[in-house]
C-alpha atoms as a PDB file:
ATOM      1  CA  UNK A   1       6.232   5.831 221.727  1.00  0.00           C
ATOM      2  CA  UNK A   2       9.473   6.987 223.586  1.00  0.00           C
ATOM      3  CA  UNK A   3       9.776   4.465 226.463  1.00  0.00           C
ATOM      4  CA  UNK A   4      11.948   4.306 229.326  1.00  0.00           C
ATOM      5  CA  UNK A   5      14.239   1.612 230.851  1.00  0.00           C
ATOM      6  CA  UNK A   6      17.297   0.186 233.051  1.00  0.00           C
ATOM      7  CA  UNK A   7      19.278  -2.665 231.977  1.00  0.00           C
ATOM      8  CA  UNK A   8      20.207  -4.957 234.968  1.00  0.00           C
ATOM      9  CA  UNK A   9      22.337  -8.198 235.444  1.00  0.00           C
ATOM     10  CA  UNK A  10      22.833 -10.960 237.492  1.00  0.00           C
ATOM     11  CA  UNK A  11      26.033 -13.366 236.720  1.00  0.00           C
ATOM     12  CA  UNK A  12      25.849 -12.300 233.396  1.00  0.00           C
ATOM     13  CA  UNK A  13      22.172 -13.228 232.933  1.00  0.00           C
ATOM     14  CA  UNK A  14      20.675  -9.559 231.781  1.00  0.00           C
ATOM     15  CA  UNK A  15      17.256  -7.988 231.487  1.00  0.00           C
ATOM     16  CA  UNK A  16      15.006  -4.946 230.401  1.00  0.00           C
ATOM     17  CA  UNK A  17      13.449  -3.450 233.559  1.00  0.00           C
ATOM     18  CA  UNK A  18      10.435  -1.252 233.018  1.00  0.00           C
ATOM     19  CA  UNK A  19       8.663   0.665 235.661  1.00  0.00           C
ATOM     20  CA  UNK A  20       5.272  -0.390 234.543  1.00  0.00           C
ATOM     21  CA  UNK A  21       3.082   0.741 237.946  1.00  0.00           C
ATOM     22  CA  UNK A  22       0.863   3.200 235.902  1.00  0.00           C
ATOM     23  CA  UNK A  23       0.295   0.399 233.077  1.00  0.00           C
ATOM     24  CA  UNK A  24       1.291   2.095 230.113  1.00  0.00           C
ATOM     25  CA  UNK A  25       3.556  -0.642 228.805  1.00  0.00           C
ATOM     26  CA  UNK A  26       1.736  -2.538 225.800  1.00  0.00           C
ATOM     27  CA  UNK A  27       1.635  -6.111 227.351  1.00  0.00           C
ATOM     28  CA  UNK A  28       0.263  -7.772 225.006  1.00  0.00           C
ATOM     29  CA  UNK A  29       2.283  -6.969 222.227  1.00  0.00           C
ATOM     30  CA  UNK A  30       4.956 -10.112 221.793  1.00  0.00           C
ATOM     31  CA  UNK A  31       6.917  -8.166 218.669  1.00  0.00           C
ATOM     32  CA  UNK A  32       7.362  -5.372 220.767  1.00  0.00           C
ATOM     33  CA  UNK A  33       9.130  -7.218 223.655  1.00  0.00           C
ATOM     34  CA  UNK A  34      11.036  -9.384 221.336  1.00  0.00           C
ATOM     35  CA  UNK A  35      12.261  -6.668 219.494  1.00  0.00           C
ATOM     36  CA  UNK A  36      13.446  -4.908 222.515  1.00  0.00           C
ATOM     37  CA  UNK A  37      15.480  -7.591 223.760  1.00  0.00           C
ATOM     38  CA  UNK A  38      17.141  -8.153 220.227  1.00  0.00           C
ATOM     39  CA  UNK A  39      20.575  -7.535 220.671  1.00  0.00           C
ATOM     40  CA  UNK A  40      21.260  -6.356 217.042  1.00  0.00           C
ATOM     41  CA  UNK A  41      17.900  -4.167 216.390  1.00  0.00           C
ATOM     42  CA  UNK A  42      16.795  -3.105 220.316  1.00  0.00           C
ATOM     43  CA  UNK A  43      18.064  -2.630 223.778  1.00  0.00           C
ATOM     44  CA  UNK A  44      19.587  -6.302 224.291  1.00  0.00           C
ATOM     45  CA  UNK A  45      18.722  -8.458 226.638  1.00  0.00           C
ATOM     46  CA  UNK A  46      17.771 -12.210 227.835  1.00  0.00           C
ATOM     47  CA  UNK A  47      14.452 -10.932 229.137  1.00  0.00           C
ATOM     48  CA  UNK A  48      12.021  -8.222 229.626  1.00  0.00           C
ATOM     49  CA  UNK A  49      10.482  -7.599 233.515  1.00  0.00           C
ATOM     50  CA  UNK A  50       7.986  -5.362 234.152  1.00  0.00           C
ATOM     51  CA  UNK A  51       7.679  -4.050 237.694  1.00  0.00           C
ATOM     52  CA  UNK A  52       3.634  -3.698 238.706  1.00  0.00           C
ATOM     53  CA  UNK A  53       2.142  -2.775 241.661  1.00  0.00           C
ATOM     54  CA  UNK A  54       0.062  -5.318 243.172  1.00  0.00           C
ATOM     55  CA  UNK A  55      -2.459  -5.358 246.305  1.00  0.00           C
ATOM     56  CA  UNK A  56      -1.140  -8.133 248.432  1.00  0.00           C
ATOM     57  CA  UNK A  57       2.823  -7.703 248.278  1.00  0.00           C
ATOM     58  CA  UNK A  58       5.001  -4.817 247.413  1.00  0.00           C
ATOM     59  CA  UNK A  59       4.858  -5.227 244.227  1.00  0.00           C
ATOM     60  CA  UNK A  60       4.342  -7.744 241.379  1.00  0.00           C
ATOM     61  CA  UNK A  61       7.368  -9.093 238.472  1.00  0.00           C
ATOM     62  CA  UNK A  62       5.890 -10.031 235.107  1.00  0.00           C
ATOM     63  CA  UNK A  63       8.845 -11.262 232.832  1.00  0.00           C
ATOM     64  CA  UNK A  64       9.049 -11.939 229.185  1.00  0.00           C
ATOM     65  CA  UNK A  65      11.470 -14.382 227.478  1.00  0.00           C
ATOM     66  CA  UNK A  66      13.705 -12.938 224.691  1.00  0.00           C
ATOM     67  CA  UNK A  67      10.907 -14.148 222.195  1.00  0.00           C
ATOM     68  CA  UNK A  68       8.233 -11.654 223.800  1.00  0.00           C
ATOM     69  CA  UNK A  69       5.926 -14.427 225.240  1.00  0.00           C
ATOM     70  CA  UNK A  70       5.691 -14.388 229.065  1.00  0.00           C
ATOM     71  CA  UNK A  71       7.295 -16.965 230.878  1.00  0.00           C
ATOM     72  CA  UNK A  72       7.734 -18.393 233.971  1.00  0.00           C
ATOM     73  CA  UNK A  73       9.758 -17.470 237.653  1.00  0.00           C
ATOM     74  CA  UNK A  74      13.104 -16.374 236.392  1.00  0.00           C
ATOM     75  CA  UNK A  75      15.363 -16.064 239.251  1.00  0.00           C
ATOM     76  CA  UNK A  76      18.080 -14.216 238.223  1.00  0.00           C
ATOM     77  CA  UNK A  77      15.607 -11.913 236.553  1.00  0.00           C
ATOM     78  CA  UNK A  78      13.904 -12.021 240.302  1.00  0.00           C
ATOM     79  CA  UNK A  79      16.821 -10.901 242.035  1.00  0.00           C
ATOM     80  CA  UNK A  80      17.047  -7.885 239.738  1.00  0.00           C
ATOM     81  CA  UNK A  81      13.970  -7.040 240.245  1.00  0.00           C
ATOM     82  CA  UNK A  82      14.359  -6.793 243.864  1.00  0.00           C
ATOM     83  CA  UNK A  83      17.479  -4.488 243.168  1.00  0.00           C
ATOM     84  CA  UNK A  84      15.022  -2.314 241.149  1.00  0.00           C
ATOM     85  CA  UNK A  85      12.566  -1.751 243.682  1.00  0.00           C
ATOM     86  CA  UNK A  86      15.029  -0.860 246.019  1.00  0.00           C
ATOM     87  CA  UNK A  87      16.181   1.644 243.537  1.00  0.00           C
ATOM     88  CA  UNK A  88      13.280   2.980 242.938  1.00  0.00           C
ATOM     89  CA  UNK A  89      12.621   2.906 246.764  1.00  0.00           C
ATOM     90  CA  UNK A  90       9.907   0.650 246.679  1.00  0.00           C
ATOM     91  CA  UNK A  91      11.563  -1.389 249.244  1.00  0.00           C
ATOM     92  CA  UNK A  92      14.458  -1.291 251.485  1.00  0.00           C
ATOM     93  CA  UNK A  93      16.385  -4.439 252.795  1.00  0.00           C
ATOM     94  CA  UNK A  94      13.616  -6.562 252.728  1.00  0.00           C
ATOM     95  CA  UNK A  95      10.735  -7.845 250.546  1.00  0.00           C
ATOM     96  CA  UNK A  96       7.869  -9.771 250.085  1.00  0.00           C
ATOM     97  CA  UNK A  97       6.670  -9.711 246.014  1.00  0.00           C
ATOM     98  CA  UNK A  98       4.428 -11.826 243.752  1.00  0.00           C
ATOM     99  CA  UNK A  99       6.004 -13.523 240.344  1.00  0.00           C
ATOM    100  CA  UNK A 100       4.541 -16.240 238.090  1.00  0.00           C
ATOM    101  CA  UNK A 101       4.663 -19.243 240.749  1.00  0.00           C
ATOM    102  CA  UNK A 102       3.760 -16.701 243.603  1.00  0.00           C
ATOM    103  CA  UNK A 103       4.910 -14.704 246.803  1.00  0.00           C
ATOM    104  CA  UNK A 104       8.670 -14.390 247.092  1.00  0.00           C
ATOM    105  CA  UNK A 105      10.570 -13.387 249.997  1.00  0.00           C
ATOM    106  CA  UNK A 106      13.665 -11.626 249.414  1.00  0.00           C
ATOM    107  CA  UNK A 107      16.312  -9.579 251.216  1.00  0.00           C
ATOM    108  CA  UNK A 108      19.133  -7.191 249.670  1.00  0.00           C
ATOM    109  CA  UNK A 109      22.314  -5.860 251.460  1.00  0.00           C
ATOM    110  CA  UNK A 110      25.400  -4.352 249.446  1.00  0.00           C
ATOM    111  CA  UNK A 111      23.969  -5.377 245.786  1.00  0.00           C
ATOM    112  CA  UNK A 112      23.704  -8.915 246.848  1.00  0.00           C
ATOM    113  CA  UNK A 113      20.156 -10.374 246.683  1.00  0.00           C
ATOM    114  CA  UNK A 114      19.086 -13.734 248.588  1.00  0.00           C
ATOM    115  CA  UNK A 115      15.501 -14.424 246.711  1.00  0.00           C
ATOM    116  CA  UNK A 116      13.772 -17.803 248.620  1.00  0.00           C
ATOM    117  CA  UNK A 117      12.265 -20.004 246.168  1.00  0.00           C
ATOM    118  CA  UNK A 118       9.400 -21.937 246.648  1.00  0.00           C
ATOM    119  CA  UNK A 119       9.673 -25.476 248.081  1.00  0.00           C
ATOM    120  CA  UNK A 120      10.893 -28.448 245.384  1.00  0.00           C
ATOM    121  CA  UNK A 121       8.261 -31.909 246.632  1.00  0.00           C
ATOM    122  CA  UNK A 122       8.922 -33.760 243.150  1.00  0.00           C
ATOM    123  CA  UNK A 123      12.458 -34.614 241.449  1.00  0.00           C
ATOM    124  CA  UNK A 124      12.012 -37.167 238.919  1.00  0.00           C
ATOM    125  CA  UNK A 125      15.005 -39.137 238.532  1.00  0.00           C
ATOM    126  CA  UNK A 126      16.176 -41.131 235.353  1.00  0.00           C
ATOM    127  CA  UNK A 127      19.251 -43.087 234.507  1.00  0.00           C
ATOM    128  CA  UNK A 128      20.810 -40.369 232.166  1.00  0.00           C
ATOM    129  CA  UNK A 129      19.209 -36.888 233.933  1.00  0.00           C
ATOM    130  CA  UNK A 130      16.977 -35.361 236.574  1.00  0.00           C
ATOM    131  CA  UNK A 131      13.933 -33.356 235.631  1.00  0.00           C
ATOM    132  CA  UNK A 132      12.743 -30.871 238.648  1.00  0.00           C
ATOM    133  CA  UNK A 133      10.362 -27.532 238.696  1.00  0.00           C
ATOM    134  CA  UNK A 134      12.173 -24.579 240.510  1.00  0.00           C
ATOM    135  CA  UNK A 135       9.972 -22.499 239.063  1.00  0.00           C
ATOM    136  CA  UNK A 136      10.869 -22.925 235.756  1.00  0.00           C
ATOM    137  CA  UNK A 137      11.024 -26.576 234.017  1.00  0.00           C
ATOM    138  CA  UNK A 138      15.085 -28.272 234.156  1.00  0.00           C
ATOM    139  CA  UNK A 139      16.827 -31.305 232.756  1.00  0.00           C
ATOM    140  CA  UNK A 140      19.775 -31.362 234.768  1.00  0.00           C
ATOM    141  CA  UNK A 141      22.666 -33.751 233.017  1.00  0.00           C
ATOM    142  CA  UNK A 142      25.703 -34.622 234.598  1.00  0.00           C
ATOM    143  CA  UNK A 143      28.718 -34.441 232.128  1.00  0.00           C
ATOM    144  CA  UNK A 144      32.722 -35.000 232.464  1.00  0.00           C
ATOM    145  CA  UNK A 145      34.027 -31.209 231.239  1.00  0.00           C
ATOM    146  CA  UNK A 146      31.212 -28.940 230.790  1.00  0.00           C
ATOM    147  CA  UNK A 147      33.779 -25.992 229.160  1.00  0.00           C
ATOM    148  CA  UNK A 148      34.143 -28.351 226.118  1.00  0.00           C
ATOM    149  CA  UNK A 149      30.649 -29.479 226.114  1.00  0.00           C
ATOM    150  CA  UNK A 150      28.832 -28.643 222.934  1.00  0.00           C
ATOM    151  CA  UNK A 151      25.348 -26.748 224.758  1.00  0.00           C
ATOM    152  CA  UNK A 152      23.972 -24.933 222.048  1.00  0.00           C
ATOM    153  CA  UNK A 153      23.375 -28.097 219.996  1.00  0.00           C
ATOM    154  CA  UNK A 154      22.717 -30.832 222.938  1.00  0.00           C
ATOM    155  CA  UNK A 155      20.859 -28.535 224.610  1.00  0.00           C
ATOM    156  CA  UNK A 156      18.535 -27.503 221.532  1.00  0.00           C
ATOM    157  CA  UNK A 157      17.976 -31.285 220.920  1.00  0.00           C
ATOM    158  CA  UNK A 158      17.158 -32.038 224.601  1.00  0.00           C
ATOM    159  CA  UNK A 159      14.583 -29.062 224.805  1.00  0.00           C
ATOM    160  CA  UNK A 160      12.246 -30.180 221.841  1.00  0.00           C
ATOM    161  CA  UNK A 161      13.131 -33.613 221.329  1.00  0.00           C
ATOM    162  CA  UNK A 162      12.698 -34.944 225.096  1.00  0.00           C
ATOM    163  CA  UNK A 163      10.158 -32.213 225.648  1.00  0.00           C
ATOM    164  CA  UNK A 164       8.144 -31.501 222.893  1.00  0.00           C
ATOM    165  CA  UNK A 165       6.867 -27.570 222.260  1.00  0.00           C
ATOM    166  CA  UNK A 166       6.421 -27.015 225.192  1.00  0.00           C
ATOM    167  CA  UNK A 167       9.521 -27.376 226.344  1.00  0.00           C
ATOM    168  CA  UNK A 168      12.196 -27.338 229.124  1.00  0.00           C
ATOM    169  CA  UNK A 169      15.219 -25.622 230.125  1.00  0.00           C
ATOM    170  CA  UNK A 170      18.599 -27.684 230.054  1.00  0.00           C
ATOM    171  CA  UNK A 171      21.342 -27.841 232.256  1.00  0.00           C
ATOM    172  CA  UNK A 172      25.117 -29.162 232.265  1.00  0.00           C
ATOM    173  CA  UNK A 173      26.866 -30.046 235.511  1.00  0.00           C
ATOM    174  CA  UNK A 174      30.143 -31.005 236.298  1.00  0.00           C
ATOM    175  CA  UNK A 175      31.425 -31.677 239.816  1.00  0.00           C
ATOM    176  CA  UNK A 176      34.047 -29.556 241.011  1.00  0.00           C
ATOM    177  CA  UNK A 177      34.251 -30.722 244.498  1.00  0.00           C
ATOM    178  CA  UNK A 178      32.435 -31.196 247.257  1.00  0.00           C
ATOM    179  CA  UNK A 179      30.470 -27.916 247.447  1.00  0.00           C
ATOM    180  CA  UNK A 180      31.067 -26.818 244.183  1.00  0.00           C
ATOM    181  CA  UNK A 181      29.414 -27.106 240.779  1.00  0.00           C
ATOM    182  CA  UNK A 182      29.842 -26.196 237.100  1.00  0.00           C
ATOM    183  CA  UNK A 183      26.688 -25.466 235.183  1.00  0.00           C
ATOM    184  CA  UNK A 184      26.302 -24.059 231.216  1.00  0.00           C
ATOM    185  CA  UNK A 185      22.241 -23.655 230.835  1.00  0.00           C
ATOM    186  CA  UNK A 186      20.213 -23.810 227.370  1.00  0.00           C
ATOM    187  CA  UNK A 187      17.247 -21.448 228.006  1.00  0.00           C
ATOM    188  CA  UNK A 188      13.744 -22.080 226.159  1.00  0.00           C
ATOM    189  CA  UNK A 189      12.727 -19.000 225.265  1.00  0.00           C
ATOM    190  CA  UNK A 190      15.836 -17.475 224.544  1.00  0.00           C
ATOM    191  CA  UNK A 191      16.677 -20.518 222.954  1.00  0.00           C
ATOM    192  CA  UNK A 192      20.065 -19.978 223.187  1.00  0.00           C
ATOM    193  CA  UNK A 193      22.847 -20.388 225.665  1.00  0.00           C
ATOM    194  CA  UNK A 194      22.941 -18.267 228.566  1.00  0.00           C
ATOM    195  CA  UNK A 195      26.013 -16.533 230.794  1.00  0.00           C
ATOM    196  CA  UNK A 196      23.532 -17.968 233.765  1.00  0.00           C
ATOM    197  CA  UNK A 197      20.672 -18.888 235.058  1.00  0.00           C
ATOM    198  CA  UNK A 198      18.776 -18.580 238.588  1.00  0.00           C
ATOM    199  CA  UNK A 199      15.879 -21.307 238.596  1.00  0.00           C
ATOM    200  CA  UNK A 200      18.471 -23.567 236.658  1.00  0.00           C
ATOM    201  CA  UNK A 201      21.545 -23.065 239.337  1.00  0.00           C
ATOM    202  CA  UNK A 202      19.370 -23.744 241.965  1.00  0.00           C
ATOM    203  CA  UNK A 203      17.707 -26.853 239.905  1.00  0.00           C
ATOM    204  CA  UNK A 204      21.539 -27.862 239.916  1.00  0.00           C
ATOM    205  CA  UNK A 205      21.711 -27.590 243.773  1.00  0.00           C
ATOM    206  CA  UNK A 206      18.681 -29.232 244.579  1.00  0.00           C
ATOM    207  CA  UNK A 207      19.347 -32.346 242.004  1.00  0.00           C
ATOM    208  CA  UNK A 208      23.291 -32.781 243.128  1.00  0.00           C
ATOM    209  CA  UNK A 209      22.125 -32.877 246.673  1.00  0.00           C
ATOM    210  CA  UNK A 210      19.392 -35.046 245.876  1.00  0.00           C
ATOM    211  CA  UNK A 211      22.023 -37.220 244.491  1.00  0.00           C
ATOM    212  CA  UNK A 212      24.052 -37.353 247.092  1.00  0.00           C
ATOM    213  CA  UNK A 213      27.302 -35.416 245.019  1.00  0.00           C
ATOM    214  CA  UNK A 214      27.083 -32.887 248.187  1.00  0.00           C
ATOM    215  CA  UNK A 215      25.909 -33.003 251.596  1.00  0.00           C
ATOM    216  CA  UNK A 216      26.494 -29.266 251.823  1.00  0.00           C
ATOM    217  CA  UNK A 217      23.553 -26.834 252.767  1.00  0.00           C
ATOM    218  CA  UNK A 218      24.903 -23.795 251.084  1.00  0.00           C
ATOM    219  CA  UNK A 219      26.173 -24.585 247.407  1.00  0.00           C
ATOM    220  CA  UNK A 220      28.321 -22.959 245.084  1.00  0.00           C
ATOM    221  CA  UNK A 221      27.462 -22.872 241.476  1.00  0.00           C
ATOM    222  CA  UNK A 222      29.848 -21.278 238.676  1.00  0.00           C
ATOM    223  CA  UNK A 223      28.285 -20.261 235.717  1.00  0.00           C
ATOM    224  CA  UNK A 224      29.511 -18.780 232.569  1.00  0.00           C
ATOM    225  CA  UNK A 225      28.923 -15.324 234.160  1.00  0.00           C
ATOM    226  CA  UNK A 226      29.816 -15.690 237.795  1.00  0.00           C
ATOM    227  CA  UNK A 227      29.419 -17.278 240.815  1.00  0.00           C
ATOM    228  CA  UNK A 228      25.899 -17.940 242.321  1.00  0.00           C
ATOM    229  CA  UNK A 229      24.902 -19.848 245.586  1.00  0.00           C
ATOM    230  CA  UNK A 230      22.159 -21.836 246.985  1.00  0.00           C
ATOM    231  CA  UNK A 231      21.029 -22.369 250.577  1.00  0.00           C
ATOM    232  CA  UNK A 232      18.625 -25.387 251.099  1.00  0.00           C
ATOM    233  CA  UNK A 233      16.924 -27.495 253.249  1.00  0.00           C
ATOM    234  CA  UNK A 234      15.577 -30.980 253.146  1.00  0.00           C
ATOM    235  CA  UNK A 235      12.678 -32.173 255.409  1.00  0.00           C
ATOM    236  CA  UNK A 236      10.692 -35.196 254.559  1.00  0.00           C
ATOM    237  CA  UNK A 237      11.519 -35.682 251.259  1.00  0.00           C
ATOM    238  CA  UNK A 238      10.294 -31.854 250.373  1.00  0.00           C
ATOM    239  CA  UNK A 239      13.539 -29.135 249.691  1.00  0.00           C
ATOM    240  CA  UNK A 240      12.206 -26.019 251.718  1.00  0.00           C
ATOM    241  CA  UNK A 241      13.975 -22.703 252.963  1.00  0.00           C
ATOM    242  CA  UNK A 242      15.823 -22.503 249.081  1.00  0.00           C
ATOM    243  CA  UNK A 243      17.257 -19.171 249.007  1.00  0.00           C
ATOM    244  CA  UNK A 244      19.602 -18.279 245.580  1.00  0.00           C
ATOM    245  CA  UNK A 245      22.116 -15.526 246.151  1.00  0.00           C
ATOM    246  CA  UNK A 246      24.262 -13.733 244.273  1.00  0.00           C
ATOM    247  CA  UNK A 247      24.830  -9.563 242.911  1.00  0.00           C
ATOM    248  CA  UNK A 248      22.084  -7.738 240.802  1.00  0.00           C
ATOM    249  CA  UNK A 249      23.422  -4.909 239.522  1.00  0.00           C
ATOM    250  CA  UNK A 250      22.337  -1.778 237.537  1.00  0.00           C
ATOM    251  CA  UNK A 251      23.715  -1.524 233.895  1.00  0.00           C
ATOM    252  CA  UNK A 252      22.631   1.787 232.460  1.00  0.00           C
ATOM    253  CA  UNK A 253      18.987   3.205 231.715  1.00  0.00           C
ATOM    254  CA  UNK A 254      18.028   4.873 228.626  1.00  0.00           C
ATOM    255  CA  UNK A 255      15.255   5.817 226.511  1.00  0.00           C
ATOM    256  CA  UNK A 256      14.528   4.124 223.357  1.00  0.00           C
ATOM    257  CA  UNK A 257      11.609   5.018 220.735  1.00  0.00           C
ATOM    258  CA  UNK A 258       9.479   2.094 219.827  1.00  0.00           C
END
């Protein structure tokens, strides 16, 4: 099978984008997708998406983690998404699609997406970390210089030993000032580190606000692959109106024969 893709990335954070509306892509076959993401044996990437049609939105995102099982929302991998649709002329500067947690609204202007998340009603907050759903599962960890912070091998211990198989995404955060974060993010799934990550920046946001480290509504979050940001709103306890923002851009495309 000759099949054909586009490699995207957002802050670093890159994916396999396959036009899947006439459903020829083998979904169920985890090798397949694991091997295309390998970076030494495939095309390379953190993730596989697969862009669907789908009867109530424009169009539906099913992503795969770099292991071939599906996962959960990825954001980053959302916002490229969005980028692909509008290449593909799906949609134009605005966009309402379904993921893995459900309907996303999301605009584009100039290769910058803003993708809203849903709203955040539980943060569970414990003397050493926070734990919060964005989407995705997150340990967010506060440490003193995240750049010398060892988060291949803290972050590997964190996501099985604190979380079992099942698992969770862990973050690193260090204060910058009073707007600004740092954040290096082991990803289940890819098990590895990662130059960034959507659902964990804005996991960041939401738990440094929560915190009271920032009283800012728009936050800035450096990862290892760029600047991100995150718009939010609290109401009642519940974090609504989250929007993550930050470029989506096309790589190349290519064919490769599976």
């Amino acid at each position: 099978m000759t099949l054909s893709f586009y490699k995207y990335q957002g802050t670093g954070n890159d994916f396999v984008l396959i036009d899947n509306r006439q459903l020829q892509f083998p979904k169920n076959d985890t090798k397949l997708v694991a091997s295309l993401c390998d970076r030494k044996f495939g095309i390379g990437a953190d993730g596989l998406i697969l862009l669907e049609n789908d009867e109530l939105s424009d169009f539906k995102m099913v992503y795969y983690n770099a292991d071939g099982r599906e996962g959960s929302l990825c954001g980053n991998g959302g916002r490229c998404t969005v980028a692909f649709a509008n290449f593909l002329g799906l949609v134009d500067k605005d966009t309402v699609f379904n993921a893995a947690d459900g309907k996303h609204h999301a605009t584009i202007k100039d290769g910058i997406v803003s993708l809203q998340m849903q709203d955040v009603m539980e943060i569970k907050e414990k003397p050493e970390y926070v734990f919060l759903d964005t989407g995705s599962p997150h340990h967010v960890q506060m440490v003193n210089t995240v750049q010398d912070f060892p988060v291949f091998k803290e972050g590997k211990k964190l996501r099985y030993g604190l979380y079992g198989q099942t698992g969770s995404n862990v973050n690193f955060v260090e204060v910058l000032n009073d707007d600004t974060f740092a954040v290096r993010t082991y990803e289940r799934g890819v098990e590895d580190e990662t130059l960034s990550c959507g659902t964990g920046v804005t996991a960041v946001a939401i738990a440094m606000h929560n915190a009271g480290k920032t009283n800012a509504n728009r936050i800035k979050v450096n990862t290892q692959g760029g600047e991100l940001q995150v718009e939010l709103n609290k109401k009642d306890g519940v974090y609504n109106q989250i929007h993550l923002i930050g470029p989506a851009k096309q790589v190349f495309k290519g064919e490769i024969v599976c």
